[in-house]
C-alpha atoms as a PDB file:
ATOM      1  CA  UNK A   1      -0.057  -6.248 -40.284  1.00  0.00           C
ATOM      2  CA  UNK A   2      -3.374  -4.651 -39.520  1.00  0.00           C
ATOM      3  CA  UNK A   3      -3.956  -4.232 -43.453  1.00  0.00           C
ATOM      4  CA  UNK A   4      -3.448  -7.791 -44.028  1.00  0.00           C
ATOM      5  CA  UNK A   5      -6.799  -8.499 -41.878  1.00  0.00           C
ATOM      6  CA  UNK A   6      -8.834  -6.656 -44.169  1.00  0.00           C
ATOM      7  CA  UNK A   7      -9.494  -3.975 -41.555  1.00  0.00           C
ATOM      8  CA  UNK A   8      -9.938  -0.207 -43.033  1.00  0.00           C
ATOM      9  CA  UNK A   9      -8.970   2.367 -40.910  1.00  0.00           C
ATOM     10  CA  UNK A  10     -12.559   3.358 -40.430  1.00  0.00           C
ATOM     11  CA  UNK A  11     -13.573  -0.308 -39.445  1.00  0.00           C
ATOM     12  CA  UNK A  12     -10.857  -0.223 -36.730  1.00  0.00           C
ATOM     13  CA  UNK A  13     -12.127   2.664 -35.310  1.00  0.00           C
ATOM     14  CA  UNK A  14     -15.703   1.527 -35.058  1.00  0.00           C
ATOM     15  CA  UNK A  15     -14.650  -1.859 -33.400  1.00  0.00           C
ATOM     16  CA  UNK A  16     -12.450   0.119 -31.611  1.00  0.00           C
ATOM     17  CA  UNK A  17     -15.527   1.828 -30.542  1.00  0.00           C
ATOM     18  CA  UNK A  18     -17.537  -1.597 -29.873  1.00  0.00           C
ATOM     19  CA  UNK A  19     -14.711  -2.790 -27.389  1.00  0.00           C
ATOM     20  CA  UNK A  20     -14.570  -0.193 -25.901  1.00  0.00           C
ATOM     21  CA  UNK A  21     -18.406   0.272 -25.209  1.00  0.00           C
ATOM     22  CA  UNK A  22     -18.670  -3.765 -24.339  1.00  0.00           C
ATOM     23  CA  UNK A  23     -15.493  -3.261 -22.138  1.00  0.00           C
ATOM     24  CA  UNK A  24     -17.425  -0.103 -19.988  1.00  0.00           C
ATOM     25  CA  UNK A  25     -21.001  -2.266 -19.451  1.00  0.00           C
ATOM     26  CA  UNK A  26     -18.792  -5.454 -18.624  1.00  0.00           C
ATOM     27  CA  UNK A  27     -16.755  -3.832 -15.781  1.00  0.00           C
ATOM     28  CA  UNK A  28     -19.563  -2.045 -14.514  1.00  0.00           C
ATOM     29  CA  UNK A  29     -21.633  -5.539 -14.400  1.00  0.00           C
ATOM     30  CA  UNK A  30     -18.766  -7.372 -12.782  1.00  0.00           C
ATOM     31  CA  UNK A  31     -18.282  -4.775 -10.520  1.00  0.00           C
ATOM     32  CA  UNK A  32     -21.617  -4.901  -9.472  1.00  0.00           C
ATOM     33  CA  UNK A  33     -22.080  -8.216  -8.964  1.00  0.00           C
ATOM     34  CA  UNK A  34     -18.625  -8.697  -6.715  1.00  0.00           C
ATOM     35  CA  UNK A  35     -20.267  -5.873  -4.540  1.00  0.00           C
ATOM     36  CA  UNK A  36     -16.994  -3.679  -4.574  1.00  0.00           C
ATOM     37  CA  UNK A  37     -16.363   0.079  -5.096  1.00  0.00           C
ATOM     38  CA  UNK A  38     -14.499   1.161  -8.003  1.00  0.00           C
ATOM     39  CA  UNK A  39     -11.778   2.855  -5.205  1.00  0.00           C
ATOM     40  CA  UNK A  40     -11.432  -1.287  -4.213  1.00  0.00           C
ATOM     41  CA  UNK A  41     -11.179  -2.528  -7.335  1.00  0.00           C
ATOM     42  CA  UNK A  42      -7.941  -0.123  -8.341  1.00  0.00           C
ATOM     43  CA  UNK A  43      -5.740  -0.657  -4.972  1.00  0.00           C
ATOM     44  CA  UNK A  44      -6.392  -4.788  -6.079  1.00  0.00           C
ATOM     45  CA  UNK A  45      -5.661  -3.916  -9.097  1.00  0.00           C
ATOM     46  CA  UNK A  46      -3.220  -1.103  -8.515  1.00  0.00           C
ATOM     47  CA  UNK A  47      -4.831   1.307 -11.422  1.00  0.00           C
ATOM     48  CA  UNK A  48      -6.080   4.646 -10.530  1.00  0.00           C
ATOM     49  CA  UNK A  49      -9.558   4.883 -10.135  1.00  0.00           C
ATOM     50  CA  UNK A  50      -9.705   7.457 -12.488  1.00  0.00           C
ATOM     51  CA  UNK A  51      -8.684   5.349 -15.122  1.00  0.00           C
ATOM     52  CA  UNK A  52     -11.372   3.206 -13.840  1.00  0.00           C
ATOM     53  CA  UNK A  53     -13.494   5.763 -14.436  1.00  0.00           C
ATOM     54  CA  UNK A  54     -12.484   6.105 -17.566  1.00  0.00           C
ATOM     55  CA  UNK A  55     -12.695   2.671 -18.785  1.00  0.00           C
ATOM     56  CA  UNK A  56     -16.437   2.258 -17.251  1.00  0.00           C
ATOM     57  CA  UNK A  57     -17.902   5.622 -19.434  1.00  0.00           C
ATOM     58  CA  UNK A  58     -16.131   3.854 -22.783  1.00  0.00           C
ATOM     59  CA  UNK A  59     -13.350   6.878 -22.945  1.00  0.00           C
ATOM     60  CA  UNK A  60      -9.566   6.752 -22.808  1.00  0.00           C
ATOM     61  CA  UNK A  61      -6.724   4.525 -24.092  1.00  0.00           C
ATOM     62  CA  UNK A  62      -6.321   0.886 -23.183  1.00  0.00           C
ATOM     63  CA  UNK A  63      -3.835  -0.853 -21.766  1.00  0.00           C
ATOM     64  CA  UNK A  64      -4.272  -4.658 -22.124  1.00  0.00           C
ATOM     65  CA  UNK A  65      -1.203  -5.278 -19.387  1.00  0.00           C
ATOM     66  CA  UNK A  66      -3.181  -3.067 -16.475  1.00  0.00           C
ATOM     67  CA  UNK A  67      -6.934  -4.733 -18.150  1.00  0.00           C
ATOM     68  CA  UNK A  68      -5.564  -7.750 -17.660  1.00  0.00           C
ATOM     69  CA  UNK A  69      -4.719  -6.986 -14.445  1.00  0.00           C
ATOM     70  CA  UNK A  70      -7.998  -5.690 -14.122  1.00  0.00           C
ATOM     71  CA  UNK A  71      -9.838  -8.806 -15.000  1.00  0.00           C
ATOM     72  CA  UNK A  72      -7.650 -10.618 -12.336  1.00  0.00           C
ATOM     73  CA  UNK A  73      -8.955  -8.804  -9.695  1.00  0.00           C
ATOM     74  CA  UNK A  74     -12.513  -9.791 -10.672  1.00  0.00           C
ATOM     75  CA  UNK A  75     -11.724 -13.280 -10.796  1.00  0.00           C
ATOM     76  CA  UNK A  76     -12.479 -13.118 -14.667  1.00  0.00           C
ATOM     77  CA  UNK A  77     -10.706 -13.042 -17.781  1.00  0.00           C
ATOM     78  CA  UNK A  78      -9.658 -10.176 -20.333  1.00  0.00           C
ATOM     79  CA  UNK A  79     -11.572 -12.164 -22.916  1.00  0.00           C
ATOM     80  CA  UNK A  80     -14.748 -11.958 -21.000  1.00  0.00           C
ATOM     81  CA  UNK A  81     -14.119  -7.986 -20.514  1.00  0.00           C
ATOM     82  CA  UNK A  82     -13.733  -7.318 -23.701  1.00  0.00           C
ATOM     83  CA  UNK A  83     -16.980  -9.575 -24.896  1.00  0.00           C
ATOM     84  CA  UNK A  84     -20.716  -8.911 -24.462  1.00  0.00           C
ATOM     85  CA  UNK A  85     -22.941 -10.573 -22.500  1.00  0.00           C
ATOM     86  CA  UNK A  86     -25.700 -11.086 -25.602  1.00  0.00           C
ATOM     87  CA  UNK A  87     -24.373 -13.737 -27.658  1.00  0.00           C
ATOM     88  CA  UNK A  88     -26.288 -12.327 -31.071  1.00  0.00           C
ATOM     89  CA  UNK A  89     -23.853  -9.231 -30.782  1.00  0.00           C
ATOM     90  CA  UNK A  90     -22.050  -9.204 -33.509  1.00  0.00           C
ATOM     91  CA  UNK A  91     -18.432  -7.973 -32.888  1.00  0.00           C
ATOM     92  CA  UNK A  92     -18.614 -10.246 -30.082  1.00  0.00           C
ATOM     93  CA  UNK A  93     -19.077 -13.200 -32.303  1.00  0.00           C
ATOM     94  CA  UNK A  94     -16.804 -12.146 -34.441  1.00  0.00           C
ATOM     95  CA  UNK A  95     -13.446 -11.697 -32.129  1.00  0.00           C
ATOM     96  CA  UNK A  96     -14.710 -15.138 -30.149  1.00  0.00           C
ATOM     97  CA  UNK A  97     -14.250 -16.942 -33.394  1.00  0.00           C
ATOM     98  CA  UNK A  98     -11.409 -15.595 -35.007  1.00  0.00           C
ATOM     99  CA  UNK A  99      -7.980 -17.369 -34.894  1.00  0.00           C
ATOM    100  CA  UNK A 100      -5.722 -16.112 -31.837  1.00  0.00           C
ATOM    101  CA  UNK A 101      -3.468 -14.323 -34.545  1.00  0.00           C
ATOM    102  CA  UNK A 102      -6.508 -12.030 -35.268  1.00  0.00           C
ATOM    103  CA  UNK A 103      -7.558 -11.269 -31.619  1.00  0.00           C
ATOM    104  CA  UNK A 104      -4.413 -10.038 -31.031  1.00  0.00           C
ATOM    105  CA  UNK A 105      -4.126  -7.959 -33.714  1.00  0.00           C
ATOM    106  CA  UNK A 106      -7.133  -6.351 -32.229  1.00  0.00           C
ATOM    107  CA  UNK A 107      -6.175  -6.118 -28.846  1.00  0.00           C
ATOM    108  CA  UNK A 108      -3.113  -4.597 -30.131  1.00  0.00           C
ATOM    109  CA  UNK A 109      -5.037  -1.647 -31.626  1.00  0.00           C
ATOM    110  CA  UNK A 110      -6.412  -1.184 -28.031  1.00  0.00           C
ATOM    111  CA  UNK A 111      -3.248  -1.150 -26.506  1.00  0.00           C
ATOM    112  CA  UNK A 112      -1.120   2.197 -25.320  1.00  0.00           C
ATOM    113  CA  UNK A 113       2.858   1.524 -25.572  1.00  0.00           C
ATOM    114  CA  UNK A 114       2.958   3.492 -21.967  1.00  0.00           C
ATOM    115  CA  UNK A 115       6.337   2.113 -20.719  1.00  0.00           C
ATOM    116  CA  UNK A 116       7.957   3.748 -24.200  1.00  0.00           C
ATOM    117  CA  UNK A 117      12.133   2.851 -23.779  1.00  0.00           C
ATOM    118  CA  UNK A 118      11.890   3.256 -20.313  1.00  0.00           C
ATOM    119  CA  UNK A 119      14.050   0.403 -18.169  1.00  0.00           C
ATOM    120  CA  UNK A 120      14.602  -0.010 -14.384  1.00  0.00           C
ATOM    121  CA  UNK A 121      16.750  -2.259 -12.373  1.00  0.00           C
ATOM    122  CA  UNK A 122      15.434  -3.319  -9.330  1.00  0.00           C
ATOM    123  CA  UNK A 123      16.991  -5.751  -6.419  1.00  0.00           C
ATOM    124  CA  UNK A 124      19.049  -5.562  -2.971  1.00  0.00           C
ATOM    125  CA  UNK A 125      21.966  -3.300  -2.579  1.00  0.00           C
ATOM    126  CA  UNK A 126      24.755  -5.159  -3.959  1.00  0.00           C
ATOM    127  CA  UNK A 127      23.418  -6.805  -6.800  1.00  0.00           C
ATOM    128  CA  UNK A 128      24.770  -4.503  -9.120  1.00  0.00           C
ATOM    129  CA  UNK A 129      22.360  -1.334 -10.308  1.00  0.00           C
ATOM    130  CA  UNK A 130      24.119   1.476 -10.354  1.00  0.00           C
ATOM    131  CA  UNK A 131      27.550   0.119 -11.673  1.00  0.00           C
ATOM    132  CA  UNK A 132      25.771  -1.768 -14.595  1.00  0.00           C
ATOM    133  CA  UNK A 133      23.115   1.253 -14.883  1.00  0.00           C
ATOM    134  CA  UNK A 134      25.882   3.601 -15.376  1.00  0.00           C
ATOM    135  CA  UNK A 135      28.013   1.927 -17.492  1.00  0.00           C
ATOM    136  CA  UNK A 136      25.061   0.297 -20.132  1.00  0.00           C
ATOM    137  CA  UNK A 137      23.888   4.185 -19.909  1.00  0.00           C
ATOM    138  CA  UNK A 138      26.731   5.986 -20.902  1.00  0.00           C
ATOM    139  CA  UNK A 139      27.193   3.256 -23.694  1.00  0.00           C
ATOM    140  CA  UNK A 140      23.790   3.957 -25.367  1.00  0.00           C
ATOM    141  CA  UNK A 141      23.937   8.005 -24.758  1.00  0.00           C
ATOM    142  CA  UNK A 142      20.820   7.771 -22.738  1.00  0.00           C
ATOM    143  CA  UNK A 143      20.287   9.158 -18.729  1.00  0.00           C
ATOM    144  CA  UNK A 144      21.105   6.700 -15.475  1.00  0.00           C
ATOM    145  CA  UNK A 145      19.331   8.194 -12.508  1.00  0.00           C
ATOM    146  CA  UNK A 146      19.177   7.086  -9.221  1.00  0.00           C
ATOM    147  CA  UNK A 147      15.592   7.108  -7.699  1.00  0.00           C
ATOM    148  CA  UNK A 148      16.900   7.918  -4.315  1.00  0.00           C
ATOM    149  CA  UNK A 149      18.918  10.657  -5.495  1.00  0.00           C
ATOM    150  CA  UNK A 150      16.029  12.428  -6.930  1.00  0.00           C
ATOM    151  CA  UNK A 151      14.327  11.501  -3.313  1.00  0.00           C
ATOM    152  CA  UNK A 152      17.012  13.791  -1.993  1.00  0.00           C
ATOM    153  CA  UNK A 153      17.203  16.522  -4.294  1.00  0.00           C
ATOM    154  CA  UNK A 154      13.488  16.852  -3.387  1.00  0.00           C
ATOM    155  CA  UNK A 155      13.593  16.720   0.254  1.00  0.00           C
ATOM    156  CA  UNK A 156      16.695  18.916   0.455  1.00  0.00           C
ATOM    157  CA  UNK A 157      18.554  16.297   2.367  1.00  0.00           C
ATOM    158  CA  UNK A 158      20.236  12.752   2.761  1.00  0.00           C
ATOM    159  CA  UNK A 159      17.703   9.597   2.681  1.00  0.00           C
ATOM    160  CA  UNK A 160      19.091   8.720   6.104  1.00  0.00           C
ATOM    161  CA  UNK A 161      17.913  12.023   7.332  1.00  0.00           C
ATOM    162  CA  UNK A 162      14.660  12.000   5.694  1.00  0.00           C
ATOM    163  CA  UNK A 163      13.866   8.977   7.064  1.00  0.00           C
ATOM    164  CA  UNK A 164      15.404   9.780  10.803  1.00  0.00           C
ATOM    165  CA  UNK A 165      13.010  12.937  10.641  1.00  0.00           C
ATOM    166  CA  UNK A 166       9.739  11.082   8.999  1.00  0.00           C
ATOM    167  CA  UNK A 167       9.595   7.736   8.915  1.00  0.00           C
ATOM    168  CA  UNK A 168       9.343   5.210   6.346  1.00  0.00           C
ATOM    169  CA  UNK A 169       6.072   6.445   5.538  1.00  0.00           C
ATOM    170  CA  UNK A 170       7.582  10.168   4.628  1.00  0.00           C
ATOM    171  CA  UNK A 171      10.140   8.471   2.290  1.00  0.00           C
ATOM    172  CA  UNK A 172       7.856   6.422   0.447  1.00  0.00           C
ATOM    173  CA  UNK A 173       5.874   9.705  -0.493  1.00  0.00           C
ATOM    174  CA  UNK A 174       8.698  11.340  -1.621  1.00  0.00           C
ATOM    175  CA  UNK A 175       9.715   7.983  -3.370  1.00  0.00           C
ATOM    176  CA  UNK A 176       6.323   8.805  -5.278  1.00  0.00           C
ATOM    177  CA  UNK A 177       6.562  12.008  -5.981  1.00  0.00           C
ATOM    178  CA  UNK A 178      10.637  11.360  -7.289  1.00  0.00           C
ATOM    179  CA  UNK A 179       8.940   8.254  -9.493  1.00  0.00           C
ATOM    180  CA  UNK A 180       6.306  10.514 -10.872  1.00  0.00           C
ATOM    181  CA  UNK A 181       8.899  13.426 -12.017  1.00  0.00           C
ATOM    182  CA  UNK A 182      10.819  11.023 -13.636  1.00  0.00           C
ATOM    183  CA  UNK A 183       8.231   9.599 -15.489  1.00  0.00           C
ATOM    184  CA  UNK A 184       6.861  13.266 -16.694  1.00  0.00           C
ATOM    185  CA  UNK A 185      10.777  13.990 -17.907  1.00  0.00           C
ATOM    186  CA  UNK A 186      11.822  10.658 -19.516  1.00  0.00           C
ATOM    187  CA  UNK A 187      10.616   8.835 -22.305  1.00  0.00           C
ATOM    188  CA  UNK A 188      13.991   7.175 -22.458  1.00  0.00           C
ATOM    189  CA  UNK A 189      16.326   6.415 -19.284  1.00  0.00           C
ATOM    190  CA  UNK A 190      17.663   3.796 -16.801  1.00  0.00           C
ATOM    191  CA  UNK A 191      16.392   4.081 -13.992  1.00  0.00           C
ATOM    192  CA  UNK A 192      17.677   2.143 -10.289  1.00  0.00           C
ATOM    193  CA  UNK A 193      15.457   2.258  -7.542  1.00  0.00           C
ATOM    194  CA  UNK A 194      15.860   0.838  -3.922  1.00  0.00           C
ATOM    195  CA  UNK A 195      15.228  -2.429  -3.390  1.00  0.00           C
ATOM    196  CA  UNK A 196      12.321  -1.933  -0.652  1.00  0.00           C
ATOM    197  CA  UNK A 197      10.467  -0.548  -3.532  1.00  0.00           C
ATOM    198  CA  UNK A 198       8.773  -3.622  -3.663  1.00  0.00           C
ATOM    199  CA  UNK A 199       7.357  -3.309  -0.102  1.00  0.00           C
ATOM    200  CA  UNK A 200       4.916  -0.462  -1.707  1.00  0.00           C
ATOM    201  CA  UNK A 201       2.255  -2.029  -3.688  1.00  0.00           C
ATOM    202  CA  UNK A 202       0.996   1.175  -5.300  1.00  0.00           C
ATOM    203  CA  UNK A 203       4.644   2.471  -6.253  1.00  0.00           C
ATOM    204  CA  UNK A 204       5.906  -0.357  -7.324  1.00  0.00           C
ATOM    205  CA  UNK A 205       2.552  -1.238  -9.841  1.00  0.00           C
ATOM    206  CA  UNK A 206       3.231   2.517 -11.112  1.00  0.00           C
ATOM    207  CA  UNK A 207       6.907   1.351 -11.541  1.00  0.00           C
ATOM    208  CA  UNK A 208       6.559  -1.964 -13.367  1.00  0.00           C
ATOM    209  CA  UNK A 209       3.203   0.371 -15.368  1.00  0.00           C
ATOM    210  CA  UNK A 210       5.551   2.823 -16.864  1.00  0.00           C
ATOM    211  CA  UNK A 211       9.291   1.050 -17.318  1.00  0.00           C
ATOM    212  CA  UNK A 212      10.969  -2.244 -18.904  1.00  0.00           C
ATOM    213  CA  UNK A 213      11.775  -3.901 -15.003  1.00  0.00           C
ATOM    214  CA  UNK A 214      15.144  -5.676 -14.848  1.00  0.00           C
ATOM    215  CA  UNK A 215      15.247  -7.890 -11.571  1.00  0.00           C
ATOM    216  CA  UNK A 216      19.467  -7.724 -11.123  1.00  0.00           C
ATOM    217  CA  UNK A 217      19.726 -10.434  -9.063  1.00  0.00           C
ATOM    218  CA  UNK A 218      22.403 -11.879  -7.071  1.00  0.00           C
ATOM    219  CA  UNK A 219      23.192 -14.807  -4.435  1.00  0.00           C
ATOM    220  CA  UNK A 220      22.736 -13.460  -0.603  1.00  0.00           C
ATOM    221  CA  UNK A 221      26.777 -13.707  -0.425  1.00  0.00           C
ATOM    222  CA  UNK A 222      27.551 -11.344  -3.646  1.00  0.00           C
ATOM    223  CA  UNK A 223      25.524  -8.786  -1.739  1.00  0.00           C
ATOM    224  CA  UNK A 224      27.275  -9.219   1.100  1.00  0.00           C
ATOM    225  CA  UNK A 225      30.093  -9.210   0.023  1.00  0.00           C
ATOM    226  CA  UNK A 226      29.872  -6.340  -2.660  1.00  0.00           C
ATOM    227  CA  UNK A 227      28.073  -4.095  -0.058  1.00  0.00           C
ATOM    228  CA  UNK A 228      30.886  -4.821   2.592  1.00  0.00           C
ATOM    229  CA  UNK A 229      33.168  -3.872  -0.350  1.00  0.00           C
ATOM    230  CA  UNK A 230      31.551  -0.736  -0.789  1.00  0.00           C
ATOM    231  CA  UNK A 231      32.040   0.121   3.136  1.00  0.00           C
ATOM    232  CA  UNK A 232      28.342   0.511   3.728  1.00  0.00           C
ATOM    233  CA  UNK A 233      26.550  -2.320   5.913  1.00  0.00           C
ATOM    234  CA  UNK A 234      23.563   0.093   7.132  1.00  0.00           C
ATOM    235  CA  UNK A 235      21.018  -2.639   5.610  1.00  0.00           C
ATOM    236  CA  UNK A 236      22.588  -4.938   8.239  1.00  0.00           C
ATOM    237  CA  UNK A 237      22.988  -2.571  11.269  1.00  0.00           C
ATOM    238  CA  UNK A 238      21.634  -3.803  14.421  1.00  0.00           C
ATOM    239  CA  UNK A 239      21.312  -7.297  13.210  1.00  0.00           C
ATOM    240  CA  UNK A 240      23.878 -10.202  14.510  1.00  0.00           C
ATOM    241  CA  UNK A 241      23.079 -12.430  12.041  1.00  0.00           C
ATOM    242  CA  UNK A 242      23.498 -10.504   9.226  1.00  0.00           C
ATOM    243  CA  UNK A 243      23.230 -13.296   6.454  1.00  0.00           C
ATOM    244  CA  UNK A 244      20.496 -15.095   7.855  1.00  0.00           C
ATOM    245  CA  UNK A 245      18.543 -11.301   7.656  1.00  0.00           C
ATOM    246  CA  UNK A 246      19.565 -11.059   3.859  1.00  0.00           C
ATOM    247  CA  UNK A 247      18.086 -14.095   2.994  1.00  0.00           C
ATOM    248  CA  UNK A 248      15.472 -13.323   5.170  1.00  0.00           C
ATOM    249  CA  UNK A 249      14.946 -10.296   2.966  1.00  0.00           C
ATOM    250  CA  UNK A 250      15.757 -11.648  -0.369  1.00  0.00           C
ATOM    251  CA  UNK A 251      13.141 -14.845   0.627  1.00  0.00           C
ATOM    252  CA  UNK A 252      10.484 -12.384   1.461  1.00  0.00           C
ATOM    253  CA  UNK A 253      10.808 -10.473  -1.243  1.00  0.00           C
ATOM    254  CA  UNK A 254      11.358 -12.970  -3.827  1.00  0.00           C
ATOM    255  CA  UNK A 255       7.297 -13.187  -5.295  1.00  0.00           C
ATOM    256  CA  UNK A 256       7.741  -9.731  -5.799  1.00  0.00           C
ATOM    257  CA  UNK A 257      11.187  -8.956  -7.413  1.00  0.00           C
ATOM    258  CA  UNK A 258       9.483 -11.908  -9.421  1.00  0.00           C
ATOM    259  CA  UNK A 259       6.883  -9.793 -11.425  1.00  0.00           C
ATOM    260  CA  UNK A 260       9.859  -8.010 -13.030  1.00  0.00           C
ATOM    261  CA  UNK A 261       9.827  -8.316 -16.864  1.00  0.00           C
ATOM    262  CA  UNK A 262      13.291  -9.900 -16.941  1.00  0.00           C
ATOM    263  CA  UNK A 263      15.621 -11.331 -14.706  1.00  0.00           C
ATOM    264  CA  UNK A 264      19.572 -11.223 -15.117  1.00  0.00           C
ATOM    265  CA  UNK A 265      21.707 -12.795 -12.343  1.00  0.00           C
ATOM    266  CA  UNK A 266      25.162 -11.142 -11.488  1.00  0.00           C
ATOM    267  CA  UNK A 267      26.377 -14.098  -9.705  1.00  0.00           C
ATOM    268  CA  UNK A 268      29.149 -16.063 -10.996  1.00  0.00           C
ATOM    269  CA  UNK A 269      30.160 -13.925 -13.744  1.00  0.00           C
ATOM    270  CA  UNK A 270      32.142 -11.233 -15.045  1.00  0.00           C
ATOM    271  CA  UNK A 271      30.897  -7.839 -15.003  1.00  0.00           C
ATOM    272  CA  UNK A 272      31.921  -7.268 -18.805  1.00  0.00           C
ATOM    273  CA  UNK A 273      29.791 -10.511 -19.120  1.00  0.00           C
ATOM    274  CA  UNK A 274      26.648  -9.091 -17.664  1.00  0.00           C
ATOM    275  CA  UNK A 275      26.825  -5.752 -18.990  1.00  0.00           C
ATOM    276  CA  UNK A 276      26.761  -7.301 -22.674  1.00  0.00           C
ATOM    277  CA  UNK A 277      23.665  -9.653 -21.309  1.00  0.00           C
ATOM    278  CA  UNK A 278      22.266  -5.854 -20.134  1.00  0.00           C
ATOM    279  CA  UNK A 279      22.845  -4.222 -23.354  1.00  0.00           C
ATOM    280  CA  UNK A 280      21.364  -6.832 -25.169  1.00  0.00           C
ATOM    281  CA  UNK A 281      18.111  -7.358 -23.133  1.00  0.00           C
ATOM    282  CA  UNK A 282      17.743  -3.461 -23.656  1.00  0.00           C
ATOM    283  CA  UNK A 283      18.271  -3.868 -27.025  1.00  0.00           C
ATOM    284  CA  UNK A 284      15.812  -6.378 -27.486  1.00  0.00           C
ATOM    285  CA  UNK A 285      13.197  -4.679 -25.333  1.00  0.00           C
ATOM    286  CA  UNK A 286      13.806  -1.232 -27.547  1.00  0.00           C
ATOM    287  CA  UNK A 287      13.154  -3.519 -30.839  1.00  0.00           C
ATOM    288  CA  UNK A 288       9.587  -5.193 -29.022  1.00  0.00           C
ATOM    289  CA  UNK A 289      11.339  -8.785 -29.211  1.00  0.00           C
ATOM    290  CA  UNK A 290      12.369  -9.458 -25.461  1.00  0.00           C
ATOM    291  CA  UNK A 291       9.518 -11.691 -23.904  1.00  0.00           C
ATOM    292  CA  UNK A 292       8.715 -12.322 -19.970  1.00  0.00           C
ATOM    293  CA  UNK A 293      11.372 -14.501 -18.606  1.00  0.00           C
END
């Protein structure tokens, strides 16, 4: 692949090493001249600033998805990041002129594979997370956990409870701190998190950072009607108009479900049906060949 661009292995280090310095005076510059502290620049982003930090000194691992995101929040482009401002540099000529094929190739040297075979299903109760989590997990020998049931093992106590005794706020930490063991003990799971997840910018930018995100969705009747089947309706409690609040919910939420890598809908077919369309959107997300849809 690499070979086949005529790149040695100490030539991909040292324009590894030009990126990487262009990449640290860029930010810096662009930084600079939007007038915004690095701390700013990674809540729009939703990096840490220490990998900020990192990126601005020329140290540390790349990951095009976050740079990109990066660049977005300057109102700029990853191209322009990763190219000097002198035009007679000559790496920057270089990658500006070479066919897309060959860019890529480069930007794929940069590039960390930090979600590994990670996946997580994300959506309102009802659409189908656990039951298809469990099932597609105990099919390809790997673990199903349930965020919230990490949430409790750390808190000592049911999520109602938690919540009754600290707020939202007090969950969403310990929603944190439950996301971050997970991603310190897994390198391969299947992971289904509550579906107000979303509502947390920084936890859900460290979720879609580190795992393949599934967006199960369903119609606002299926989880209705799947979550009055289960005998729980606390989503719905205090509200008379129940399924005008679900699609309340489900319209609110909808831009961010959204960013999810890949969406499978549960409505209108079979579970055996959707667990194959799981299994094989895993599969093809273990092999590299599933693309954003």
């Amino acid at each position: 692949m690499l070979g086949t661009l005529g790149y040695s292995p100490q030539k991909q280090m040292d324009d590894q090493a030009d990126v990487l310095k262009h990449l640290a005076i860029n930010l810096r510059q662009k930084r600079k001249e939007k007038k915004i502290s690095r701390r700013v620049l990674a809540e729009a982003a939703g990096v840490s600033q220490r990998y900020l930090a990192q990126i601005e000194v020329g140290k540390g691992n790349v990951s095009i998805g976050i740079l990109q995101r990066v660049a977005h929040a300057l109102d700029s482009s990853l191209l322009k990041l990763l190219s000097t401002t002198e035009p007679a540099d000559k790496f920057s000529e270089i990658f500006s002129a070479a066919p897309m094929e060959t860019q890529n190739a480069v930007l794929q040297l940069l590039s960390i594979p930090d979600k590994k075979k990670r996946i997580a299903l994300l959506g309102l109760r009802g659409a189908g997370k656990s039951t298809l989590g469990k099932q597609a997990a105990e099919i390809l020998d790997i673990p199903f956990i349930e965020l919230n049931n990490v949430v409790e093992r750390l808190a000592a106590m049911p999520v109602g409870e938690i919540i009754a005794m600290y707020g939202p706020d007090g969950y969403r930490k310990l929603e944190a701190d439950a996301l971050t063991e997970v991603l310190a003990q897994h390198d391969r799971c299947i992971l289904a998190v509550a579906g107000g997840i979303v509502t947390n910018r920084e936890i859900y930018n460290r979720l879609i950072n580190g795992f393949h995100t599934i967006w199960v969705q369903a119609s606002a009747e299926d989880h209705m009607a799947r979550v009055r089947a289960q005998g729980d309706l606390r989503p719905m409690k205090g509200h008379g108009q129940a399924m005008d609040r679900l699609r309340d919910i489900l319209k609110a939420r909808k831009l961010d479900y959204g960013r999810a890598d890949v969406r499978l809908n549960t409505s209108n077919a079979r579970e055996p049906i959707v667990l194959r369309s799981l299994l094989e959107i895993i599969r093809q997300i273990s092999a590299g060949e599933h693309n954003v849809t």
